[in-house]
N, C-alpha and C. Protein backbone atom coordinates (compact mmCIF):
# COMPACT_ATOMS: atom_id res chain seq x y z
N UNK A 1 8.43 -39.05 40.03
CA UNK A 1 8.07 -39.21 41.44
C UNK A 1 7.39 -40.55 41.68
N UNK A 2 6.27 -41.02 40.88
CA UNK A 2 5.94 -42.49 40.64
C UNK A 2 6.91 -43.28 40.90
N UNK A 3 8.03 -43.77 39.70
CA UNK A 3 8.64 -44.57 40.22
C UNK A 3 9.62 -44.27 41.34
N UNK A 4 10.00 -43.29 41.65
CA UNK A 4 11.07 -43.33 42.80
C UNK A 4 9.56 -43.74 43.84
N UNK A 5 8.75 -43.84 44.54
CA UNK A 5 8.33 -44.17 45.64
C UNK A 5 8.30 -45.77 45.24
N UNK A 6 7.73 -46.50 44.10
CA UNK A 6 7.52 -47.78 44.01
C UNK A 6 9.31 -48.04 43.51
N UNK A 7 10.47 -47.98 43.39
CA UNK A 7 11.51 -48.02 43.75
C UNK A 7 12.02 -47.99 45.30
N UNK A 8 12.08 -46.92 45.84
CA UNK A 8 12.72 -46.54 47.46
C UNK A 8 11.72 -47.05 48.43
N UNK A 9 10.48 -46.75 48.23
CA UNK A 9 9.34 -47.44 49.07
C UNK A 9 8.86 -47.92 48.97
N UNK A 10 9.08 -49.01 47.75
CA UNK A 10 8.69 -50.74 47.97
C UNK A 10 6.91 -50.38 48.27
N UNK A 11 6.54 -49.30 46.78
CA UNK A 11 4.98 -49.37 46.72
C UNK A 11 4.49 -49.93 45.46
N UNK A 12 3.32 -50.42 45.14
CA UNK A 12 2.79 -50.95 44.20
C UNK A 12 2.43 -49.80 42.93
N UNK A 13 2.97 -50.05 41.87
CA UNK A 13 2.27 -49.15 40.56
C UNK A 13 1.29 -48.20 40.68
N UNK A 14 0.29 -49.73 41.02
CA UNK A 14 -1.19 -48.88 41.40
C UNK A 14 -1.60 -47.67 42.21
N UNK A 15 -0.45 -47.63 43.49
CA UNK A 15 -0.75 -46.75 44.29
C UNK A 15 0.23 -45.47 43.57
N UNK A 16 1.18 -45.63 43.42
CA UNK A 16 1.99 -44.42 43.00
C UNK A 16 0.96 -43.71 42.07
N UNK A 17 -0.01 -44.56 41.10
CA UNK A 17 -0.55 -43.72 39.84
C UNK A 17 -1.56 -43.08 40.60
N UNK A 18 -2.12 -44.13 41.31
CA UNK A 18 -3.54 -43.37 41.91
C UNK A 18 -2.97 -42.34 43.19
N UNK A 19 -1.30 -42.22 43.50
CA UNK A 19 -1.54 -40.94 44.44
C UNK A 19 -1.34 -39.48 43.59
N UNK A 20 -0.16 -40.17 42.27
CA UNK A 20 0.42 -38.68 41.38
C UNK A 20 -1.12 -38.22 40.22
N UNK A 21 -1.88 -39.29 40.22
CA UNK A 21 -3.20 -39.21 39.28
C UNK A 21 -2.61 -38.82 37.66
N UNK A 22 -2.14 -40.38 37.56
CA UNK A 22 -1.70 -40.68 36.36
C UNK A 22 -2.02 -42.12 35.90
N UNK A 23 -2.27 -42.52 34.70
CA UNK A 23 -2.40 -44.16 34.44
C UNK A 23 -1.66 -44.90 34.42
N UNK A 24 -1.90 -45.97 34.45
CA UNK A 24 -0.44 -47.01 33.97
C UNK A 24 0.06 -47.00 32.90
N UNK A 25 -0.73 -46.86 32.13
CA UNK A 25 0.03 -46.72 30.37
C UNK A 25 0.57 -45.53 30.85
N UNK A 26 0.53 -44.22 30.85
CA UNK A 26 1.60 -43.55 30.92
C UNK A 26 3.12 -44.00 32.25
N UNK A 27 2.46 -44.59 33.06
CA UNK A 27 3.82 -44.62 33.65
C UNK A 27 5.04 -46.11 33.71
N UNK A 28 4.11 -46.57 32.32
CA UNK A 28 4.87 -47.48 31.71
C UNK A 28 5.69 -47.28 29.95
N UNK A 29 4.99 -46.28 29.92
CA UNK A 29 5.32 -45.62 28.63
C UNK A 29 6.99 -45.49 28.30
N UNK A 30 7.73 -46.52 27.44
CA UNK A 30 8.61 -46.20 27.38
C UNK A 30 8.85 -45.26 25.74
N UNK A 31 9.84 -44.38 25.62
CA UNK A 31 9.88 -43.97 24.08
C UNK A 31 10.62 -44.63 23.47
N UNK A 32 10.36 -45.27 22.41
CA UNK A 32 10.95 -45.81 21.32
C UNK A 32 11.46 -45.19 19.95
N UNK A 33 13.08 -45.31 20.11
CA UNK A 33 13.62 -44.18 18.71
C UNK A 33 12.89 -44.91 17.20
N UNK A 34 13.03 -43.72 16.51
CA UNK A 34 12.81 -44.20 15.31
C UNK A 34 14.25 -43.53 14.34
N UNK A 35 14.13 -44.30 13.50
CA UNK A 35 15.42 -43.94 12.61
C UNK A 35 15.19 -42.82 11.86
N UNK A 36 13.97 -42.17 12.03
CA UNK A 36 13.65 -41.42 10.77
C UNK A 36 13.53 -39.66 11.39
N UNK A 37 13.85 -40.28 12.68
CA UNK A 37 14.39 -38.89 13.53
C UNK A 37 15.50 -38.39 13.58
N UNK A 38 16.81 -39.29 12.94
CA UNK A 38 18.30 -39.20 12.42
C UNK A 38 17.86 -38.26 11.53
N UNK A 39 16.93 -39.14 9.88
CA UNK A 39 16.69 -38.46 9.06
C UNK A 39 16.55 -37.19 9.13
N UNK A 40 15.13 -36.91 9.54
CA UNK A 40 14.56 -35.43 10.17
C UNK A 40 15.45 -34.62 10.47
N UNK A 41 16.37 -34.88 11.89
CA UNK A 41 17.79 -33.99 12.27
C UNK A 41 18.71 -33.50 10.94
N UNK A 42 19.21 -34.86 10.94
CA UNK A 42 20.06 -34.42 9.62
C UNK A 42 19.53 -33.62 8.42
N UNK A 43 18.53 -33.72 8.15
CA UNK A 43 17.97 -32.47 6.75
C UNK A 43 17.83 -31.33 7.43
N UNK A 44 17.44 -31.05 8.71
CA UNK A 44 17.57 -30.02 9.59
C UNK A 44 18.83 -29.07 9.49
N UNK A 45 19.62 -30.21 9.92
CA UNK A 45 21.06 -29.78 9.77
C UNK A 45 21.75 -29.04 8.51
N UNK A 46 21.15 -29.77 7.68
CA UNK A 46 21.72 -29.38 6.13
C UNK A 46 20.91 -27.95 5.92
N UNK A 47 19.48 -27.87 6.06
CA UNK A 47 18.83 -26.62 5.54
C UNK A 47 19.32 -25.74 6.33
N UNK A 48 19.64 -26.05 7.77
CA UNK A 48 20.03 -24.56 8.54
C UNK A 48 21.56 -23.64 8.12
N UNK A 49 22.51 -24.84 7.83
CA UNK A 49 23.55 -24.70 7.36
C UNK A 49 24.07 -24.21 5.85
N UNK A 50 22.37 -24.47 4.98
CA UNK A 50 23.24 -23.67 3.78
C UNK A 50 22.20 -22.66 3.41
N UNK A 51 21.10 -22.56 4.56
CA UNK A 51 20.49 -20.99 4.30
C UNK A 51 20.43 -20.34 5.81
N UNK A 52 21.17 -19.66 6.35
CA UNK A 52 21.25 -19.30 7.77
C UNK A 52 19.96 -18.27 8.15
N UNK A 53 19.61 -18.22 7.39
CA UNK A 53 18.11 -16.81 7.47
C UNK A 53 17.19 -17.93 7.25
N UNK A 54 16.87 -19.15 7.74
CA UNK A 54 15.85 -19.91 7.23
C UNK A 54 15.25 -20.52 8.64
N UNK A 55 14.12 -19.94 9.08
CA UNK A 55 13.88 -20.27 10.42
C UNK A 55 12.84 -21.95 10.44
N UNK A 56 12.27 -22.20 10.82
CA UNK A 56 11.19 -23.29 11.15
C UNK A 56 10.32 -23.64 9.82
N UNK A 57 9.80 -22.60 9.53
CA UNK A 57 8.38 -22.27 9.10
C UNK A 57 9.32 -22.72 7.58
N UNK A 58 10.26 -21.79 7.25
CA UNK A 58 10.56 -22.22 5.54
C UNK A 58 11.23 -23.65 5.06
N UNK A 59 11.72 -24.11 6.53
CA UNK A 59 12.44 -25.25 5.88
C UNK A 59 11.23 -26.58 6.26
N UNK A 60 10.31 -26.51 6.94
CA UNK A 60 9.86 -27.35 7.15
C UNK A 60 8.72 -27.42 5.61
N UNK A 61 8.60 -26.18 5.04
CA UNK A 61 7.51 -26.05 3.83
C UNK A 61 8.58 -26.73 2.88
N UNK A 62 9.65 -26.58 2.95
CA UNK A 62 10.75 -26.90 1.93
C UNK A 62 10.22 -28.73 1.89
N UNK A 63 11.01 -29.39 3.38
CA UNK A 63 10.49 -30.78 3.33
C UNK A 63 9.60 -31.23 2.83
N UNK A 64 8.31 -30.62 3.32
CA UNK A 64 7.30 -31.07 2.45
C UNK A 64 7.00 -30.85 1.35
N UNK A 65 6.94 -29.67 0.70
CA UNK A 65 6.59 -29.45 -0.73
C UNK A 65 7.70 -29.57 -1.96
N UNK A 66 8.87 -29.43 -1.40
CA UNK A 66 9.83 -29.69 -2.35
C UNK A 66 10.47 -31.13 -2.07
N UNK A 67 10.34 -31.68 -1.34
CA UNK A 67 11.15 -33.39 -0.59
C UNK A 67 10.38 -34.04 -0.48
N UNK A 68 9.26 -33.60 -0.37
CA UNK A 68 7.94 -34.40 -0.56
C UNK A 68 7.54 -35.62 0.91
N UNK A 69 8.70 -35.38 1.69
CA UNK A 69 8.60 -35.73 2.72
C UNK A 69 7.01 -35.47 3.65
N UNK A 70 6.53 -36.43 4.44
CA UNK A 70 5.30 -36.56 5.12
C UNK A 70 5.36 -36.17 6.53
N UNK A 71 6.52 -36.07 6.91
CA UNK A 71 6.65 -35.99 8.47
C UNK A 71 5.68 -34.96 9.31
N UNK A 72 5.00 -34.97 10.08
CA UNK A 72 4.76 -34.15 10.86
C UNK A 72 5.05 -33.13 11.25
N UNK A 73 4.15 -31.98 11.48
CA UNK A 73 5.47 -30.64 11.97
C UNK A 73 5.64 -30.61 13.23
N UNK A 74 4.73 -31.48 14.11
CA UNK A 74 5.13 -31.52 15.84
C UNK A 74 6.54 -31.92 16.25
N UNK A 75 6.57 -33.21 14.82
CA UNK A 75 7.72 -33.89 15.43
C UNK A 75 8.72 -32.97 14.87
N UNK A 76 8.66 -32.65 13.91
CA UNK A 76 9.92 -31.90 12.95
C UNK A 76 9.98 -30.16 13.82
N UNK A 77 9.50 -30.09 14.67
CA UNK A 77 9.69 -29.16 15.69
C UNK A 77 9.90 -29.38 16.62
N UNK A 78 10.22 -30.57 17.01
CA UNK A 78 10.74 -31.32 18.52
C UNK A 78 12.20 -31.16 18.01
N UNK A 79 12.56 -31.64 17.23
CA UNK A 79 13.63 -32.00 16.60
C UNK A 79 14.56 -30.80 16.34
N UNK A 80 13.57 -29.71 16.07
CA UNK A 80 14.12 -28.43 15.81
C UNK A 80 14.13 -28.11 17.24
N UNK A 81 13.97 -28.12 18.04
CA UNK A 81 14.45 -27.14 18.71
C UNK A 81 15.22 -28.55 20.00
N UNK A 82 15.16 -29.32 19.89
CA UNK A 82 16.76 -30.05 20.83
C UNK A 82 17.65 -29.74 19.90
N UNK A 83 17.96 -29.98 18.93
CA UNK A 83 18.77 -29.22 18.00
C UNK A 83 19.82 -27.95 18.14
N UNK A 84 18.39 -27.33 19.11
CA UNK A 84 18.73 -25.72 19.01
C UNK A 84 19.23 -24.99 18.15
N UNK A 85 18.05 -25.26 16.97
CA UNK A 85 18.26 -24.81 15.29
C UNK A 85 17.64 -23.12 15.65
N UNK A 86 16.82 -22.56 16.99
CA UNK A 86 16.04 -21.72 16.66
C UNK A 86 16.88 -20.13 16.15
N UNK A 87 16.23 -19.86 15.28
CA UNK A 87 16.62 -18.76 14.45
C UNK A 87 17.07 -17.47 15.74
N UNK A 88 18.30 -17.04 15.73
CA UNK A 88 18.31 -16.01 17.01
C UNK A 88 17.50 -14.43 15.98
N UNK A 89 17.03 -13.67 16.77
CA UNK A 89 16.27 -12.35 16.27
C UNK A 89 17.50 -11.56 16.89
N UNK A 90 17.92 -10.71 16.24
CA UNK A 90 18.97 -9.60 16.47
C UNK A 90 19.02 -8.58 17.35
N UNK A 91 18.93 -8.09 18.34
CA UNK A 91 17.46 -7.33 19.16
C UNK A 91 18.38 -5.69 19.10
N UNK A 92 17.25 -5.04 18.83
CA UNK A 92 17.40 -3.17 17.84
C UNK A 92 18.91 -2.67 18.96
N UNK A 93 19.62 -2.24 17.58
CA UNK A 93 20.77 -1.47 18.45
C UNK A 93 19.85 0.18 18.99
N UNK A 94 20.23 0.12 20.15
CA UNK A 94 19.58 1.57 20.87
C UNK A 94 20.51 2.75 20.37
N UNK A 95 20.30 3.52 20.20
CA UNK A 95 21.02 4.79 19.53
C UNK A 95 21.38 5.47 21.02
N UNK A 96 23.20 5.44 21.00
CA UNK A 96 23.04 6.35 22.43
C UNK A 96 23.47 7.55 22.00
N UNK A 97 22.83 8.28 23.32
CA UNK A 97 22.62 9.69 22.79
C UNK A 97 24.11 10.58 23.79
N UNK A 98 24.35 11.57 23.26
CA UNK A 98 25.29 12.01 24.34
C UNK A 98 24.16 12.66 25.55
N UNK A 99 24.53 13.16 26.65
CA UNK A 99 24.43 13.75 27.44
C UNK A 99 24.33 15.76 26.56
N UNK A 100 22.89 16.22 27.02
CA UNK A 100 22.72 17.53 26.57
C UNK A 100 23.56 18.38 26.91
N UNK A 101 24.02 19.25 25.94
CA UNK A 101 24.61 20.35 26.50
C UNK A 101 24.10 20.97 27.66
N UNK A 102 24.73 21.83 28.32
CA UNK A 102 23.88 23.17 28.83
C UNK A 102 23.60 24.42 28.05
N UNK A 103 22.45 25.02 27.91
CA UNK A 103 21.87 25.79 27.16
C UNK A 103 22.96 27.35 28.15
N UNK A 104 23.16 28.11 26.89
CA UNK A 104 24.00 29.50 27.65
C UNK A 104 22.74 30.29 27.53
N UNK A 105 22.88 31.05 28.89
CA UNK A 105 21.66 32.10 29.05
C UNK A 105 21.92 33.48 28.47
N UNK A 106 21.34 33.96 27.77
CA UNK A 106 21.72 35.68 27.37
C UNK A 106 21.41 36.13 28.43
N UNK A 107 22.60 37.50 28.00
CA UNK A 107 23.05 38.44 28.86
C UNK A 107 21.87 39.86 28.68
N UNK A 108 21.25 39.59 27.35
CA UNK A 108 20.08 41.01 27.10
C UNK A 108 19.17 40.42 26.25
N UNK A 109 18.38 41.36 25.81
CA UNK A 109 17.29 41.04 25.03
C UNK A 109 17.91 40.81 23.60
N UNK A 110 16.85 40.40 22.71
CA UNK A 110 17.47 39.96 21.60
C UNK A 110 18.94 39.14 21.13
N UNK A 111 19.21 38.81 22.15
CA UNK A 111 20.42 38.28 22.07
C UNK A 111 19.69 36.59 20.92
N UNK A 112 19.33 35.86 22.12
CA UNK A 112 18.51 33.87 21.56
C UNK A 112 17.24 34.25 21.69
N UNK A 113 16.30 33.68 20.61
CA UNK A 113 15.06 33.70 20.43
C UNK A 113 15.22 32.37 20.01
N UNK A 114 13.91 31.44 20.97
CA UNK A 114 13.67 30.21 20.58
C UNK A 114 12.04 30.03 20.01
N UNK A 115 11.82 29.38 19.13
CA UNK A 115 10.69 29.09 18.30
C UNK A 115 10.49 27.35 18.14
N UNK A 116 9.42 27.66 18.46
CA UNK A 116 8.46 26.17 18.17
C UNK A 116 7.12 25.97 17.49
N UNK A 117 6.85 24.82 17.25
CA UNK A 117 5.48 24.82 17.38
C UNK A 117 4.53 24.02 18.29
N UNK A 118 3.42 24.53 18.15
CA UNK A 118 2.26 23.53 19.19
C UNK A 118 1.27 23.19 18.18
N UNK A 119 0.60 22.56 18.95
CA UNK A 119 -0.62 21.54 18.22
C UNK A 119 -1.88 21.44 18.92
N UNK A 120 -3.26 21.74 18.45
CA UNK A 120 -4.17 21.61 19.09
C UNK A 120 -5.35 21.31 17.80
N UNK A 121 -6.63 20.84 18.86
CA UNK A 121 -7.87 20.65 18.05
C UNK A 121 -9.14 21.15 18.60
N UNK A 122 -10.01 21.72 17.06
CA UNK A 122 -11.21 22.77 17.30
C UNK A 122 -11.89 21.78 17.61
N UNK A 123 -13.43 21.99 18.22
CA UNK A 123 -14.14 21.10 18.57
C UNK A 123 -15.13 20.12 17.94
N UNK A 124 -14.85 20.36 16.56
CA UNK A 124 -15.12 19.45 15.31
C UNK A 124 -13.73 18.63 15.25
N UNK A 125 -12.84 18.38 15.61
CA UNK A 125 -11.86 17.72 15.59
C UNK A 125 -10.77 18.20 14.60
N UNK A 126 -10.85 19.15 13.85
CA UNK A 126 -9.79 19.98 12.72
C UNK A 126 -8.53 20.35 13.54
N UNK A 127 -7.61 19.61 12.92
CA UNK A 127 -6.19 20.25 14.10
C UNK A 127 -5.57 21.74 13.32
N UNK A 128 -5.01 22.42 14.25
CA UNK A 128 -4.66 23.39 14.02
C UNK A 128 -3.47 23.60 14.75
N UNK A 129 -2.29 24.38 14.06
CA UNK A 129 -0.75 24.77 14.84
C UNK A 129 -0.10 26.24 15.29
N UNK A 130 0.33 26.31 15.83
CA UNK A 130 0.36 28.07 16.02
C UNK A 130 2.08 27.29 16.01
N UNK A 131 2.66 28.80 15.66
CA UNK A 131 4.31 29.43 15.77
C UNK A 131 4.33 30.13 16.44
N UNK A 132 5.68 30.17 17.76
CA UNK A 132 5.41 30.75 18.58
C UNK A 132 7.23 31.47 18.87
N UNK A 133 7.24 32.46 19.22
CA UNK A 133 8.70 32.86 19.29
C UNK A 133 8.76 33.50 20.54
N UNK A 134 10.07 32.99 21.55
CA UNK A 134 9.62 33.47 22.67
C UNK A 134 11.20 34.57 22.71
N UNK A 135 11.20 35.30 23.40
CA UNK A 135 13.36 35.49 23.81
C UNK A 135 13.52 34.97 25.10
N UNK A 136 14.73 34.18 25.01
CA UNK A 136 15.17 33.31 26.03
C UNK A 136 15.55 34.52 27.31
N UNK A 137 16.04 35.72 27.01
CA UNK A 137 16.56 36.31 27.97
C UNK A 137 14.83 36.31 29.19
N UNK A 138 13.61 37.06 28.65
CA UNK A 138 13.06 37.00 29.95
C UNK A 138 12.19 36.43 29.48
N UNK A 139 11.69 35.70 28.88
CA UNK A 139 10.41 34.62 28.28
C UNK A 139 9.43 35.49 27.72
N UNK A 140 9.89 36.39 27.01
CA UNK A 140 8.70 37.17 26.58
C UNK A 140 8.19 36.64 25.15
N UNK A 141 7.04 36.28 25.07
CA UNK A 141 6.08 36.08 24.05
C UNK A 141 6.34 37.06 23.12
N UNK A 142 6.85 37.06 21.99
CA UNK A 142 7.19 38.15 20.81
C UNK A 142 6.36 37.60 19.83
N UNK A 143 5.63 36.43 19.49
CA UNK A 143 4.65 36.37 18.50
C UNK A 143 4.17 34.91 18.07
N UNK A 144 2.86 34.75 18.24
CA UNK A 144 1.81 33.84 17.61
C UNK A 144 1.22 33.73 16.76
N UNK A 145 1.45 32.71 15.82
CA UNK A 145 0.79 32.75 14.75
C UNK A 145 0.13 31.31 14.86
N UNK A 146 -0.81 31.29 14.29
CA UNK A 146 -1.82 30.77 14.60
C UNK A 146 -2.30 29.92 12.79
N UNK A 147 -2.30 28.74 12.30
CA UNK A 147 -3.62 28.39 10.88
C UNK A 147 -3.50 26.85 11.23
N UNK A 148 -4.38 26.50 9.82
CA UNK A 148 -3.84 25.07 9.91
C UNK A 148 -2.24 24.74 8.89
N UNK A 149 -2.29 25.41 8.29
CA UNK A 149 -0.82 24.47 7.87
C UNK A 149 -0.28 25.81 7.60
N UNK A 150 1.09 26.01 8.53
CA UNK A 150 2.56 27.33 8.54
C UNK A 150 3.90 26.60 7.86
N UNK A 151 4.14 26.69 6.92
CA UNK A 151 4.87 26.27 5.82
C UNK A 151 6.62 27.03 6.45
N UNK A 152 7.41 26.63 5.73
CA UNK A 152 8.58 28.02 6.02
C UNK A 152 8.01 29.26 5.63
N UNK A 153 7.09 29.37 4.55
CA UNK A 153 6.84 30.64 3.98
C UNK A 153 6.30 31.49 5.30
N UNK A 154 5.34 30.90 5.31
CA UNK A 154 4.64 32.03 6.60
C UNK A 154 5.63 31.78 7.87
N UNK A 155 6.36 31.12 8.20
CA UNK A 155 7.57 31.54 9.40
C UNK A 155 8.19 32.43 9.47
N UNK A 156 9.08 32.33 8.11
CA UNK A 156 9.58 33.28 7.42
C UNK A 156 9.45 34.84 7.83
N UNK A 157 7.53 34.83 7.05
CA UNK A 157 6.86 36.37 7.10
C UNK A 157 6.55 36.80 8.57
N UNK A 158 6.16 35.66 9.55
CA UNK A 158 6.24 35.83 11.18
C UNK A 158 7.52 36.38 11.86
N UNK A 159 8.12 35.76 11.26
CA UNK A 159 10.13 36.62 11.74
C UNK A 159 9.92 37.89 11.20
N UNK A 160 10.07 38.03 9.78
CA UNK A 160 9.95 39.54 9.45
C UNK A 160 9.26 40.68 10.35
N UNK A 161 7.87 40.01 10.36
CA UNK A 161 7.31 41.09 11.33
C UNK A 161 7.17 41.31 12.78
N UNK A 162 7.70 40.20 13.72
CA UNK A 162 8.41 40.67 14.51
C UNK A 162 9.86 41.31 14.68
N UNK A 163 10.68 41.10 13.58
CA UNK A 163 12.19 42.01 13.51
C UNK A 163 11.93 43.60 13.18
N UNK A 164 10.65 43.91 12.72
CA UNK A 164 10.39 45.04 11.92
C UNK A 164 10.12 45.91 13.56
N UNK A 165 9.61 45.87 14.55
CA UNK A 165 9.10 46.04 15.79
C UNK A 165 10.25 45.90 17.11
N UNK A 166 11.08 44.81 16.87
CA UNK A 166 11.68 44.17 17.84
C UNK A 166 13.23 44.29 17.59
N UNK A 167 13.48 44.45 16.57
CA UNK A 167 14.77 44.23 16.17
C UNK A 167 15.29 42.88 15.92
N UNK A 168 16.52 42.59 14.82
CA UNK A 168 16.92 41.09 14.81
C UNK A 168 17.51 40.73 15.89
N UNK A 169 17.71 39.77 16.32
CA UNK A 169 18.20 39.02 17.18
C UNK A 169 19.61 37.96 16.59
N UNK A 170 20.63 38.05 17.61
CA UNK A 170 21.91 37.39 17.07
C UNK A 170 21.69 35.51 16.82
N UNK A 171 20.71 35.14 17.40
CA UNK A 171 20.74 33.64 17.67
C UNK A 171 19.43 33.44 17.29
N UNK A 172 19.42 32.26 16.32
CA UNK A 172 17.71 31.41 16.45
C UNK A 172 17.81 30.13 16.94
N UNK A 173 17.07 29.64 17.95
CA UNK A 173 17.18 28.83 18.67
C UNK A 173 15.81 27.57 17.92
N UNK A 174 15.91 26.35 17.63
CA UNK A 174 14.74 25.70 16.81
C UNK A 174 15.24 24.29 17.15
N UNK A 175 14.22 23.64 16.55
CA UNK A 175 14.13 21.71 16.87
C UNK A 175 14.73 21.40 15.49
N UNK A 176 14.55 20.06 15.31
CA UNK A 176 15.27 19.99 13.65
C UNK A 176 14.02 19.36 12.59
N UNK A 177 12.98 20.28 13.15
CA UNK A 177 11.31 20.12 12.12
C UNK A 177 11.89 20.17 10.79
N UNK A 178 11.31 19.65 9.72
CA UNK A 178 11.16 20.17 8.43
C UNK A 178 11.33 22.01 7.98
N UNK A 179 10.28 22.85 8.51
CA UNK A 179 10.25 23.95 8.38
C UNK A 179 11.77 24.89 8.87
N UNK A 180 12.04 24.10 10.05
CA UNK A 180 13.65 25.18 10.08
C UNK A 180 14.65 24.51 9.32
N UNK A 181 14.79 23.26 8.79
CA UNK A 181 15.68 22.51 8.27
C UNK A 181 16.15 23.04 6.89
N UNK A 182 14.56 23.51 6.31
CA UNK A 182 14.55 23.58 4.97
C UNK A 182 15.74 24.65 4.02
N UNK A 183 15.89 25.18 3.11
CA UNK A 183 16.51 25.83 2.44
C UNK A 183 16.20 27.49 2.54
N UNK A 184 14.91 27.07 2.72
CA UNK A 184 14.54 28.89 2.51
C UNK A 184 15.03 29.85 3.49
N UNK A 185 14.31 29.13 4.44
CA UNK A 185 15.17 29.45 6.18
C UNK A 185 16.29 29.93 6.45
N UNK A 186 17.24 28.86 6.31
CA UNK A 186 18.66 28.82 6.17
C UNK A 186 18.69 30.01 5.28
N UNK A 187 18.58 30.24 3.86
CA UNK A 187 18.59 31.51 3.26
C UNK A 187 18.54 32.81 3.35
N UNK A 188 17.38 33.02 3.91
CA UNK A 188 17.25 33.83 5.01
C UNK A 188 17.28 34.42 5.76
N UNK A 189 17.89 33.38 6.57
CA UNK A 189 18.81 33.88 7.91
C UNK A 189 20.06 34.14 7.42
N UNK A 190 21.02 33.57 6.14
CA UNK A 190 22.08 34.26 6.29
C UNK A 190 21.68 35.67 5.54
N UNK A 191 20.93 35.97 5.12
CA UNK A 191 20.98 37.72 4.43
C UNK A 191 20.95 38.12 5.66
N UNK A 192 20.01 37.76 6.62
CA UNK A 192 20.05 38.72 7.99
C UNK A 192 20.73 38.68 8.67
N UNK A 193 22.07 37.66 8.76
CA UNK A 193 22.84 37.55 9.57
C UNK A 193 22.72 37.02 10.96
N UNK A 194 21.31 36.09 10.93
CA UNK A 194 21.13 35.32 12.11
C UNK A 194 22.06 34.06 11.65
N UNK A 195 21.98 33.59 13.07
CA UNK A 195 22.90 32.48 13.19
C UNK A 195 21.35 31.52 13.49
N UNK A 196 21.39 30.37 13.29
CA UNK A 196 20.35 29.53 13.46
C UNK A 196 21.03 28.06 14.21
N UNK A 197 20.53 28.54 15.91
CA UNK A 197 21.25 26.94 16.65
C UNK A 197 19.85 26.00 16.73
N UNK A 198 20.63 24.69 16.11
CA UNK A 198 20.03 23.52 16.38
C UNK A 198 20.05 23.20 17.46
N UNK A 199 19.23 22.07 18.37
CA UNK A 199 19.26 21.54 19.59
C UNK A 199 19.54 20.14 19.24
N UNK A 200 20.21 19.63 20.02
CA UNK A 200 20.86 17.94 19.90
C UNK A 200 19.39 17.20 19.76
N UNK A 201 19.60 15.99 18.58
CA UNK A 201 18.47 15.26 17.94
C UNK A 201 18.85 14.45 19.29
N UNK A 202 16.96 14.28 19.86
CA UNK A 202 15.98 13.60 20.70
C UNK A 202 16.49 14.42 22.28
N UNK A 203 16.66 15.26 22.35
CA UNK A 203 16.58 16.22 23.32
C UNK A 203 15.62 17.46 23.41
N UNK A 204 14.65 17.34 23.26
CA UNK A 204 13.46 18.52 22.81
C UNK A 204 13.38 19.28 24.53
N UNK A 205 14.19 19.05 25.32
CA UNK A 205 14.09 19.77 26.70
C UNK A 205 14.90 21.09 26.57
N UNK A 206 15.61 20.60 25.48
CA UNK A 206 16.61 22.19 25.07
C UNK A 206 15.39 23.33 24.95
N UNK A 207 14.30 22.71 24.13
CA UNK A 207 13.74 24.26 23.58
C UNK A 207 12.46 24.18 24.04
N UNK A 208 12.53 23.51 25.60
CA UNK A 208 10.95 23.93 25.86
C UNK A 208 10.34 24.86 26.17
């Protein structure tokens, strides 16, 4: 903007600096190449080209400690990036998910029983989890169990003793926790002849 007014409007140096509030050395400042900015580029060129995973930081340690080269890293980062040497970052493939089923509603009791767990803390801060089994047909609460750590084992013995009362049920409805995943479970359920439905991984609205 300096010089275009002392260009087009035939103003003096002085005034252009003292209106943009800049000095004369800078607005006489011309840049002068140096040859050793070829250099710089060109080793640029070479390190990016025969290690492609080699961003700023390793090749410029390279110059210096192995090339023994003195250069600056301001300049040897000017250089890098007109270049447009900068390393691209890959950015996270998103996992797409399908669209949830629709959940089928039973027609009677015992038909789907869905089970979860919850999480809470005593007022010393000790967390504690309850198991909880509801039947999908009318939301009835069939059993809570309550410690700090419910393994498959004690799930397990929580099913038993509500089937002993309630009768089995054709469907188990669960998240894909550790505890229903496991072996014993699965075991289990086939002596009893439950069927055990998973809910689609990162859809936890199936079994709320």
């Amino acid at each position: 903007m300096a010089q275009w007014i002392v260009e087009k409007k035939q103003r003096t140096v002085r005034f252009a600096c003292q209106t943009f509030k800049i000095s004369e050395t800078c607005y006489r400042y011309q840049a002068k190449f140096e040859n050793e900015n070829a250099l710089v580029a060109d080793w640029r060129l070479k390190l990016t080209n025969c290690h492609k995973r080699w961003g700023f930081g390793l090749c410029f340690l390279f110059l210096r400690n192995v090339k023994g080269f003195k250069w600056n890293h301001k300049r040897v980062y000017r250089i890098y990036r007109e270049l447009e040497l900068n390393l691209r970052i890959k950015p996270r493939k998103r996992l797409k998910r399908d669209k949830p089923d629709k959940l089928s509603v039973p027609a009677s009791p015992n038909c789907t029983w869905s089970m979860d767990f919850m999480s809470d803390q005593l007022i010393n801060g000790r967390s504690f989890r309850s198991f909880n089994v509801i039947d999908d047909y009318n939301r009835e609460a069939l059993g809570i169990e309550v410690d700090f750590s419910l393994a498959s084992e004690r799930v397990i013995r929580s099913l038993e003793q509500i089937i002993e009362w309630r009768g089995k049920p054709k469907i188990l409805r669960c998240d894909n926790g550790p505890e229903y995943i496991s072996h014993k479970l699965k075991t289990w359920a086939e002596k009893k002849g439950i069927c055990l439905s998973f809910i689609q991984p990162g859809k936890p609205q199936q079994n709320a």
